[in-house]
N, C-alpha and C. Protein backbone atom coordinates (compact mmCIF):
# COMPACT_ATOMS: atom_id res chain seq x y z
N UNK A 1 171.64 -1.41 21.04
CA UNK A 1 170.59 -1.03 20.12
C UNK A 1 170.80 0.43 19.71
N UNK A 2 170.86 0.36 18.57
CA UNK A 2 170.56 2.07 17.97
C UNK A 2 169.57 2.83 17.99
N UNK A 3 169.72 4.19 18.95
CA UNK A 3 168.52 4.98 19.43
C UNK A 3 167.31 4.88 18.54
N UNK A 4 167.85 5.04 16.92
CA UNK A 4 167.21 5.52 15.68
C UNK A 4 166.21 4.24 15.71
N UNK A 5 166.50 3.18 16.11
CA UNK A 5 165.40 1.60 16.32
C UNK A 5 164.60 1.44 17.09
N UNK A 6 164.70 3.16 18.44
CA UNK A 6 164.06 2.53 19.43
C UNK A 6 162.62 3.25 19.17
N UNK A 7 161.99 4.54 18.16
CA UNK A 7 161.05 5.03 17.92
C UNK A 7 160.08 3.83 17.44
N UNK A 8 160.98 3.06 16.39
CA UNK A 8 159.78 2.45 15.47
C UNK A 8 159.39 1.12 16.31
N UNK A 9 160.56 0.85 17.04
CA UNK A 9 160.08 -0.61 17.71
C UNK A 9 158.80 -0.56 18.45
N UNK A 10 159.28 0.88 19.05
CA UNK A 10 158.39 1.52 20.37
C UNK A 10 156.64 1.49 19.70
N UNK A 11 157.00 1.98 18.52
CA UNK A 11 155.30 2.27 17.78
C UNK A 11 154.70 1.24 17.09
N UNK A 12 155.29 -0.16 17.35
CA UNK A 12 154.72 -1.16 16.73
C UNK A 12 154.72 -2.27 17.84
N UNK A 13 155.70 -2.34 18.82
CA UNK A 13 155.72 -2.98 20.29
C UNK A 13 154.41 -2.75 20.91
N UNK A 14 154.38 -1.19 21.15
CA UNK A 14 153.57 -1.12 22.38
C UNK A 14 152.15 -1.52 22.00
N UNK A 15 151.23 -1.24 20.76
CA UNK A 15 150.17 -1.88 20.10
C UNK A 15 149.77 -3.14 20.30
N UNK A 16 150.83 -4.01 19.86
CA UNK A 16 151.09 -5.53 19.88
C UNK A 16 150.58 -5.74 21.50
N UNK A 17 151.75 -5.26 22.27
CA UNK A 17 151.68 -5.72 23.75
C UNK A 17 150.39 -5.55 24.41
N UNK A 18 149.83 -3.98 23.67
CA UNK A 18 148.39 -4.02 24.59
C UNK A 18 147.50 -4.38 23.98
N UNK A 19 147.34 -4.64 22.66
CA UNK A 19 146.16 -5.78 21.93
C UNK A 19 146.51 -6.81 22.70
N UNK A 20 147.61 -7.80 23.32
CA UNK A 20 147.86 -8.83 23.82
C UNK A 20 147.55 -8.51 25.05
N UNK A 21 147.30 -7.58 25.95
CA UNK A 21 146.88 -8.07 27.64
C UNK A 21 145.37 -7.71 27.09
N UNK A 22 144.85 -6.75 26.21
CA UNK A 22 143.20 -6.88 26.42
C UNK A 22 142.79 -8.08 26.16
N UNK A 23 143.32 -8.93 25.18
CA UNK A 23 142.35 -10.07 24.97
C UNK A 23 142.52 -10.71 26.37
N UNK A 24 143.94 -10.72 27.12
CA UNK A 24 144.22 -12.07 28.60
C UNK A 24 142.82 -11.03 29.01
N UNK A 25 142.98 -10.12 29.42
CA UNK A 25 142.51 -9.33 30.98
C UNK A 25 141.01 -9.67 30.15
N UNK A 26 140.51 -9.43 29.07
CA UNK A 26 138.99 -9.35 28.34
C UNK A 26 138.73 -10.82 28.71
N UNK A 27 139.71 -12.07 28.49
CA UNK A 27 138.98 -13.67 28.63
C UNK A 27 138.62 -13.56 30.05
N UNK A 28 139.75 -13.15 30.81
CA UNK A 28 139.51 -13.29 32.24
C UNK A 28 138.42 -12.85 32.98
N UNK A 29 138.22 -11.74 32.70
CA UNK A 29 136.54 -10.54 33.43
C UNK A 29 135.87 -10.37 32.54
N UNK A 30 136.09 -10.42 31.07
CA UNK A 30 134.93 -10.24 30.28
C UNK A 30 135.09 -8.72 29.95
N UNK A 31 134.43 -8.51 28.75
CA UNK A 31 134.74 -7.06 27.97
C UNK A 31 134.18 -6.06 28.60
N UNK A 32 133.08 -5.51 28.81
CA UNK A 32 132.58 -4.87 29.89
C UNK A 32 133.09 -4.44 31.03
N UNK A 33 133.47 -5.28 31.83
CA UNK A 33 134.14 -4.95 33.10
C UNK A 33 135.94 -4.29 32.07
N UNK A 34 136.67 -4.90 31.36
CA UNK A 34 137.61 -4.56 31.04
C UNK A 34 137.38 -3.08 30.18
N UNK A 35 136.87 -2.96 29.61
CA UNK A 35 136.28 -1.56 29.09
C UNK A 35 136.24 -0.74 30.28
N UNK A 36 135.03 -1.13 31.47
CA UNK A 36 135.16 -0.14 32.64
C UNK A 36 136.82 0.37 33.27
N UNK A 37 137.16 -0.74 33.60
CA UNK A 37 138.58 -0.17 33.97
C UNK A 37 139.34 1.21 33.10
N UNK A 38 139.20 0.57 31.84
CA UNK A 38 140.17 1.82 30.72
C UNK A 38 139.43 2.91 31.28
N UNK A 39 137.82 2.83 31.23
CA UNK A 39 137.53 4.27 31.55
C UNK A 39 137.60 4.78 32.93
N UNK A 40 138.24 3.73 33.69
CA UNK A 40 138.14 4.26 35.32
C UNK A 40 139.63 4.69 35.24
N UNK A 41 140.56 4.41 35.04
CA UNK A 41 141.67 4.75 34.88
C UNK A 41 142.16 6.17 34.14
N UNK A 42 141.37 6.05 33.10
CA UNK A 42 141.17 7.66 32.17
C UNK A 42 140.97 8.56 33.13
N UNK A 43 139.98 9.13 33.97
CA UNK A 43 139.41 9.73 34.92
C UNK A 43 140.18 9.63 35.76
N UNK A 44 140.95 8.97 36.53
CA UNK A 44 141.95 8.99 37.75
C UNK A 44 142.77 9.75 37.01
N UNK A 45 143.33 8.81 35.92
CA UNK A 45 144.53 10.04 35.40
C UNK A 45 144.73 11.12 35.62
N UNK A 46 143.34 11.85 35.03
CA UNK A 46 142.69 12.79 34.74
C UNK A 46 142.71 13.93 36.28
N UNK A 47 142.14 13.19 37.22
CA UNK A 47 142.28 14.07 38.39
C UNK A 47 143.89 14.14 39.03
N UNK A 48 144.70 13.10 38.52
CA UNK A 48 146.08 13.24 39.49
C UNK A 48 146.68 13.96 38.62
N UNK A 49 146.73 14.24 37.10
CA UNK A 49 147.20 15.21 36.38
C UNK A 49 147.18 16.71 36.88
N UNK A 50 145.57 16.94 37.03
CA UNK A 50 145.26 18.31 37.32
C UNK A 50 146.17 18.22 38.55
N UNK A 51 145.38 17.48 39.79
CA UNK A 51 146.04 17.65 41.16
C UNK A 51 147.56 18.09 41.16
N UNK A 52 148.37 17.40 40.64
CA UNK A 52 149.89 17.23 40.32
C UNK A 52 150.21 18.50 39.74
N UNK A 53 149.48 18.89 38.81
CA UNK A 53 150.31 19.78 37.80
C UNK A 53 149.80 20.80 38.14
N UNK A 54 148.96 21.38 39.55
CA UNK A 54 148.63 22.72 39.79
C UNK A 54 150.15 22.55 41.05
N UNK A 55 149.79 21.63 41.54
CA UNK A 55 151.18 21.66 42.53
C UNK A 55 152.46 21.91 41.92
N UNK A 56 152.60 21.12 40.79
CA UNK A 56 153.96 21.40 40.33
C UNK A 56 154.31 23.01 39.90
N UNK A 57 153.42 23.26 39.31
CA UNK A 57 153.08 24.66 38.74
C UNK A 57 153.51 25.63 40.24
N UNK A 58 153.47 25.57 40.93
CA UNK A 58 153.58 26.16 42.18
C UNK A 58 154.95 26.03 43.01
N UNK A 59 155.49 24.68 42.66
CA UNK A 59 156.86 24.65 43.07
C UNK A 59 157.89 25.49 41.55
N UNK A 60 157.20 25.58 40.33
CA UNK A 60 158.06 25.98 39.39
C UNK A 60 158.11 27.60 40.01
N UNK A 61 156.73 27.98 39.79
CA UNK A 61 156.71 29.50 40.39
C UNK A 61 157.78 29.65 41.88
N UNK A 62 157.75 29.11 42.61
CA UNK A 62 158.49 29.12 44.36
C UNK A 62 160.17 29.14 43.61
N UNK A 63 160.42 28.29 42.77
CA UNK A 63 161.98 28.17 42.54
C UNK A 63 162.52 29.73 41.83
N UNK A 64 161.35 30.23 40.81
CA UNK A 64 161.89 31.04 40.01
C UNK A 64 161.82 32.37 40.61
N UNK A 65 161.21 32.50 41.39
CA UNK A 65 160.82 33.80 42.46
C UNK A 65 162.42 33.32 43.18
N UNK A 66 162.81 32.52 43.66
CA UNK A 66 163.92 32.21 44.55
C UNK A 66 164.95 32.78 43.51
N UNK A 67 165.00 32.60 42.34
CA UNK A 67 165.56 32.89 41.79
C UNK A 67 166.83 31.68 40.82
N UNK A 68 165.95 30.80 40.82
CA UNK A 68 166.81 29.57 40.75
C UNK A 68 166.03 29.00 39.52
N UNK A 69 167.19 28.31 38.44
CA UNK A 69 166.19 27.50 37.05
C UNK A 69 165.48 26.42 37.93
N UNK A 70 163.76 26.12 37.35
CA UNK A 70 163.12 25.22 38.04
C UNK A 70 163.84 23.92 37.09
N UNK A 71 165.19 23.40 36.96
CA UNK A 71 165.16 22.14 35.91
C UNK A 71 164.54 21.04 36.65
N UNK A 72 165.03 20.51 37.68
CA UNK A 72 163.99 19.53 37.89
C UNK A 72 162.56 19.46 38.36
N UNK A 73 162.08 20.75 38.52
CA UNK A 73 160.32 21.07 38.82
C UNK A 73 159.94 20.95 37.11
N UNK A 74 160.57 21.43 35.78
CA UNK A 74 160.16 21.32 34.79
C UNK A 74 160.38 19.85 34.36
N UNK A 75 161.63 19.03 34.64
CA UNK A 75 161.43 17.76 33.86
C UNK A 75 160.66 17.06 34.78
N UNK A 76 160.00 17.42 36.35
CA UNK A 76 158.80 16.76 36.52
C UNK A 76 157.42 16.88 36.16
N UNK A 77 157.43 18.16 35.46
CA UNK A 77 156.17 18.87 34.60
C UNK A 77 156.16 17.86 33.57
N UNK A 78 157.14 17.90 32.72
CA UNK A 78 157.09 16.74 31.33
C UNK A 78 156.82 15.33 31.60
N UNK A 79 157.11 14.67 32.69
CA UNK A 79 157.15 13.48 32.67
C UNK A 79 156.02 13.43 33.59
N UNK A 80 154.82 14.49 34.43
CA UNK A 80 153.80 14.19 34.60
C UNK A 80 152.85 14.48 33.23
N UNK A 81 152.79 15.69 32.26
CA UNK A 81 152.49 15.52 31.00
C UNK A 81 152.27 14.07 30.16
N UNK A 82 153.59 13.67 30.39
CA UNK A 82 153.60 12.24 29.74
C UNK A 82 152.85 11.39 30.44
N UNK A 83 152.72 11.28 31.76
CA UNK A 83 151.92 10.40 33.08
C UNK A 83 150.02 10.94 32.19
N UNK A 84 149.94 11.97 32.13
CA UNK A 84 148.71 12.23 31.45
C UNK A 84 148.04 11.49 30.34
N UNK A 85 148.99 11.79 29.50
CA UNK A 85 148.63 11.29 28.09
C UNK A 85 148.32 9.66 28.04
N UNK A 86 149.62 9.01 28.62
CA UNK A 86 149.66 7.93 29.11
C UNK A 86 148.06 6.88 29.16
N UNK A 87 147.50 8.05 30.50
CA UNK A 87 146.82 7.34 31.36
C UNK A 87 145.54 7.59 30.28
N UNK A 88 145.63 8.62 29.62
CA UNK A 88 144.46 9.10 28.72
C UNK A 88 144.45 8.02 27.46
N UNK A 89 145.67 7.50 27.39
CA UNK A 89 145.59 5.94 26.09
C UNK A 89 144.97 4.98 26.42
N UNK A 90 144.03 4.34 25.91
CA UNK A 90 143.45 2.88 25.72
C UNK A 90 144.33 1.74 26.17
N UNK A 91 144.55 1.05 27.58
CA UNK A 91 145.56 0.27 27.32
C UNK A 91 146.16 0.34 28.73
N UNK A 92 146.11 -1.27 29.05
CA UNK A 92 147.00 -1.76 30.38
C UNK A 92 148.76 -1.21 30.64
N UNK A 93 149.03 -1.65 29.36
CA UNK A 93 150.47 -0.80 29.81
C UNK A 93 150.58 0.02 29.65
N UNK A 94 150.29 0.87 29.03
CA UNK A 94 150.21 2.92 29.15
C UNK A 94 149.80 2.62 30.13
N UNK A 95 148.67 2.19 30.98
CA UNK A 95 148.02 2.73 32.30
C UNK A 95 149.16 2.62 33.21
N UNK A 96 149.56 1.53 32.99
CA UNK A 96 150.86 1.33 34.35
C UNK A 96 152.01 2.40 33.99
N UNK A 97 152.44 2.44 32.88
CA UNK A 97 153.68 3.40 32.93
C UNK A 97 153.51 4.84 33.23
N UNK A 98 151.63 5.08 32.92
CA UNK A 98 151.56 6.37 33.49
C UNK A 98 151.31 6.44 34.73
N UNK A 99 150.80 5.36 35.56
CA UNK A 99 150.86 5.30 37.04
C UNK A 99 151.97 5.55 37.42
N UNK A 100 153.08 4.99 37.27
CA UNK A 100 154.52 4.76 37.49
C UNK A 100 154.70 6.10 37.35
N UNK A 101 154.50 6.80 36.64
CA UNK A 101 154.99 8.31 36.57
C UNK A 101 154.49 8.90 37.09
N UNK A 102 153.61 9.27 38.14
CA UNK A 102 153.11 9.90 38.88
C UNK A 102 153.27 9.71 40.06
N UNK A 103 153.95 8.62 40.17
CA UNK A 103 155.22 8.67 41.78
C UNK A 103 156.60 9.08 41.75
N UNK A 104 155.98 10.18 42.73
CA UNK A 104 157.37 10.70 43.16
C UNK A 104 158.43 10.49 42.75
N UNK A 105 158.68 9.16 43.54
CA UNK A 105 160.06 8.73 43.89
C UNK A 105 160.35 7.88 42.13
N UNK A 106 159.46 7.38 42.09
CA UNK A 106 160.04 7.57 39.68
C UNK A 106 160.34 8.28 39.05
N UNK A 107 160.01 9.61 39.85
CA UNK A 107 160.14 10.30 38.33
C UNK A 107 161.28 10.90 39.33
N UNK A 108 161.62 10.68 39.98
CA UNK A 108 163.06 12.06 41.00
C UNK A 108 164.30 10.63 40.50
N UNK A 109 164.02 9.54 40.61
CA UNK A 109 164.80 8.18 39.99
C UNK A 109 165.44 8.37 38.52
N UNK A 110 164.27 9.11 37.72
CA UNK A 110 164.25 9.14 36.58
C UNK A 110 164.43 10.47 35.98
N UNK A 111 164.62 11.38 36.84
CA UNK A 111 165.10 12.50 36.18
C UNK A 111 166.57 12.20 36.82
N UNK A 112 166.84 11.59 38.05
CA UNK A 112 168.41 11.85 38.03
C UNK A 112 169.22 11.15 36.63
N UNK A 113 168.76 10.02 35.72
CA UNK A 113 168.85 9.56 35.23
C UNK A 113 169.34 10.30 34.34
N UNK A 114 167.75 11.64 33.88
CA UNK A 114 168.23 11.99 32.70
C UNK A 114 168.76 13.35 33.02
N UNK A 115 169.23 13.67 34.28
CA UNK A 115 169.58 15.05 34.35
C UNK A 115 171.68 14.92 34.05
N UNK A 116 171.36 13.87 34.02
CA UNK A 116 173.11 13.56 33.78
C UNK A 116 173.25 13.84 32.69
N UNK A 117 172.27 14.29 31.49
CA UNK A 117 172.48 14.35 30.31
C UNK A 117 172.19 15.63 29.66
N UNK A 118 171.70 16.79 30.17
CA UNK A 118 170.98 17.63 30.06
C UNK A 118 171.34 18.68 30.92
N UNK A 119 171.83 19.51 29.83
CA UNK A 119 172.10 21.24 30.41
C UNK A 119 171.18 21.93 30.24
N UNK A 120 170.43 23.05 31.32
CA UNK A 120 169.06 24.04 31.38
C UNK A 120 170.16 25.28 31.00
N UNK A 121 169.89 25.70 29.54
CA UNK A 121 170.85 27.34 29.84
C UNK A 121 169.68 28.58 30.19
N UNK A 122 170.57 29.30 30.84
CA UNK A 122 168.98 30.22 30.77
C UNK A 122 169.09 31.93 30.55
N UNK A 123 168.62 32.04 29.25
CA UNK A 123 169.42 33.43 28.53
C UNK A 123 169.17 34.76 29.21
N UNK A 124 167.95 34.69 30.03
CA UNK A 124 167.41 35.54 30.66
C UNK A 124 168.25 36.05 31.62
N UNK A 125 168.97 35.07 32.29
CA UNK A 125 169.60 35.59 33.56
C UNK A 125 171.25 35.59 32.91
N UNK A 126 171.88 35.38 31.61
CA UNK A 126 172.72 35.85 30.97
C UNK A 126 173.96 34.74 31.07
N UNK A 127 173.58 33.70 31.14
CA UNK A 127 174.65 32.10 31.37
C UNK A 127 173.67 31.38 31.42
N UNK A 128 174.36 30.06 31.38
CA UNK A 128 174.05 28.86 31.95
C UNK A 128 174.26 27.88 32.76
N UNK A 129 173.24 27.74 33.34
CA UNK A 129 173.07 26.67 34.65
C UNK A 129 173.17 25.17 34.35
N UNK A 130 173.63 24.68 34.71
CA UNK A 130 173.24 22.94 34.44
C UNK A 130 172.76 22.60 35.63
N UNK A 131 171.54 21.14 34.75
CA UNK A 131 171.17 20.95 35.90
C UNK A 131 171.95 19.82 36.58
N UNK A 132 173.00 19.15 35.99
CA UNK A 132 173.65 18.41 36.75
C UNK A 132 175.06 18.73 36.32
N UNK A 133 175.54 19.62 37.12
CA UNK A 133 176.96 19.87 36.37
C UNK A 133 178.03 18.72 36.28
N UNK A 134 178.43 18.70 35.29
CA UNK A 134 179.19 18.01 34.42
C UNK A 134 180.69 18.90 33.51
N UNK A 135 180.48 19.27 32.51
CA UNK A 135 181.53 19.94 32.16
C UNK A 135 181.37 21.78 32.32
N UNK A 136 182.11 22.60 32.35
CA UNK A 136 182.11 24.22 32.28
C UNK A 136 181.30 24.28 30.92
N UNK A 137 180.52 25.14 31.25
CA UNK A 137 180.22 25.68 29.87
C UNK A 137 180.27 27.45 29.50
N UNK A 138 180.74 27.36 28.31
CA UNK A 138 181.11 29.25 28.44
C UNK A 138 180.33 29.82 27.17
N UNK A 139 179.34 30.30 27.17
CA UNK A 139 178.49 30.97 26.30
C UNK A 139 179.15 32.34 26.12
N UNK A 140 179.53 32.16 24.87
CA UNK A 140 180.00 33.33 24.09
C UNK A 140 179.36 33.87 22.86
N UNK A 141 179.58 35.21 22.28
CA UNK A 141 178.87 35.62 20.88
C UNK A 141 179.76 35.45 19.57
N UNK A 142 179.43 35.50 19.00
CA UNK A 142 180.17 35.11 17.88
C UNK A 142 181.24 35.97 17.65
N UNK A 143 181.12 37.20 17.48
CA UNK A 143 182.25 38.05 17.12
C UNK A 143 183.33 37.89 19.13
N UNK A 144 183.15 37.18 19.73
CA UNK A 144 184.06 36.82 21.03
C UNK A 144 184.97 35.58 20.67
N UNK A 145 184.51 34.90 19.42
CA UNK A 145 185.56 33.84 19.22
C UNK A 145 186.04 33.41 18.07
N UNK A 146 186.97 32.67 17.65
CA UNK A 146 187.19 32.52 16.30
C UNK A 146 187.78 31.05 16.53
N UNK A 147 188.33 30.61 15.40
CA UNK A 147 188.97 29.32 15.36
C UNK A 147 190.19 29.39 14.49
N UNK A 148 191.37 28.86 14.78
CA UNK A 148 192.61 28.84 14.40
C UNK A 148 193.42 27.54 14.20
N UNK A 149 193.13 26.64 13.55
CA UNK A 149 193.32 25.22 13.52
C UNK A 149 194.96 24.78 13.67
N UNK A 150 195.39 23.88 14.17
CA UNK A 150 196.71 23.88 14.27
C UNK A 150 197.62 24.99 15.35
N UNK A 151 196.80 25.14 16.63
CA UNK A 151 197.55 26.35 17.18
C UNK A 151 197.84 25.15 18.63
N UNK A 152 199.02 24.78 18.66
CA UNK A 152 199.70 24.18 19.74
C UNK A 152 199.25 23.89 20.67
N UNK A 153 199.55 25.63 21.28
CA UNK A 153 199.26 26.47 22.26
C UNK A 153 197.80 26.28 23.12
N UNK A 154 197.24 26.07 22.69
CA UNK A 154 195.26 26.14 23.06
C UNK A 154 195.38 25.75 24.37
N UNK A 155 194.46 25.72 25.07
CA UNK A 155 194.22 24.59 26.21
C UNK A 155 193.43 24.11 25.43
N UNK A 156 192.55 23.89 24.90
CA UNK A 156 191.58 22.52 24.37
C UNK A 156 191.94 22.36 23.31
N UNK A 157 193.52 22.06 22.72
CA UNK A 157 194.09 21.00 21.98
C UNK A 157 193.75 19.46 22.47
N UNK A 158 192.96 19.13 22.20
CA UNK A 158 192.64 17.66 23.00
C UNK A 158 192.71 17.37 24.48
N UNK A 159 192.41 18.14 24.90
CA UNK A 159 193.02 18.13 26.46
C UNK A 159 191.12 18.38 26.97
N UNK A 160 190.81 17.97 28.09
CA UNK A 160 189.68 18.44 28.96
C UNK A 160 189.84 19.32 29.93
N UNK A 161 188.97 20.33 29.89
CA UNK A 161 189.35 21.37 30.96
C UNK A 161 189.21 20.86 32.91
N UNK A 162 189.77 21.36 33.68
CA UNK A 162 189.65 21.26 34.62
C UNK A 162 188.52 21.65 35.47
């Protein structure tokens, strides 16, 4: 599937899917009780957000005093953010995927996932860090490099660095 398919599917899927469990879960308990839930769930959110994100906030501060990029204390900031919003939507499956994100062990699953993809540079301390190293990276200024097309010689004539 092409990434570019997965926004719009996503914004016309997820509607569909949760108009389709309110009516099951609404025949089953009745509207009332299913209404209560959305709003009992809103409110939980609501407190494991705060709870979570004063803690996280506290491991970001502990890393950067250490002196170290917080990348994975921040992509657990975003993906409890997202656990927020989530839980703050109308709707059985937002509720679960934002539950799901507010465990631990999902979102440390799910950032290794996406930390394979994702370099933290950090200008302040004058380079960059990755958070999952993968290739060298060499931050240079502009007047430090040029380009010379056709030069043999290079090491990154098609070649990968060591």
């Amino acid at each position: 599937m092409r990434p570019g398919l997965l926004l719009p599917i996503a914004l016309l899927g997820i509607p569909i899917l949760e108009i389709t469990v309110f009516i099951q879960v609404g025949s089953l308990i009745g509207v009332f009780p299913t209404l209560a839930m959305i709003f009992v769930t809103a409110v939980i959110g609501t407190a494991l957000l705060r709870y979570q994100g004063f803690s996280l906030l506290t491991r970001i501060r502990a890393e950067m005093d250490a002196g170290r990029i917080p990348g994975a204390e921040l992509g657990h900031g975003a993906m409890i953010l997202v656990a927020g919003v989530l839980l703050l939507t109308p709707g059985f499956v937002t509720d679960t995927i934002g539950f799901l994100l507010f465990v631990p062990a999902v979102r440390s699953a799910l950032w290794r996932f996406i930390a394979r993809h994702v370099v933290v540079i950090d200008m302040a301390r004058g380079g960059a860090q990755t958070a999952s190293p993968r290739d060298p990276v060499v931050d240079l200024d502009e007047e430090e490099w040029s380009r010379k097309p056709g030069n043999p010689e290079t090491p990154w004539n098609n070649k990968r660095l060591n």
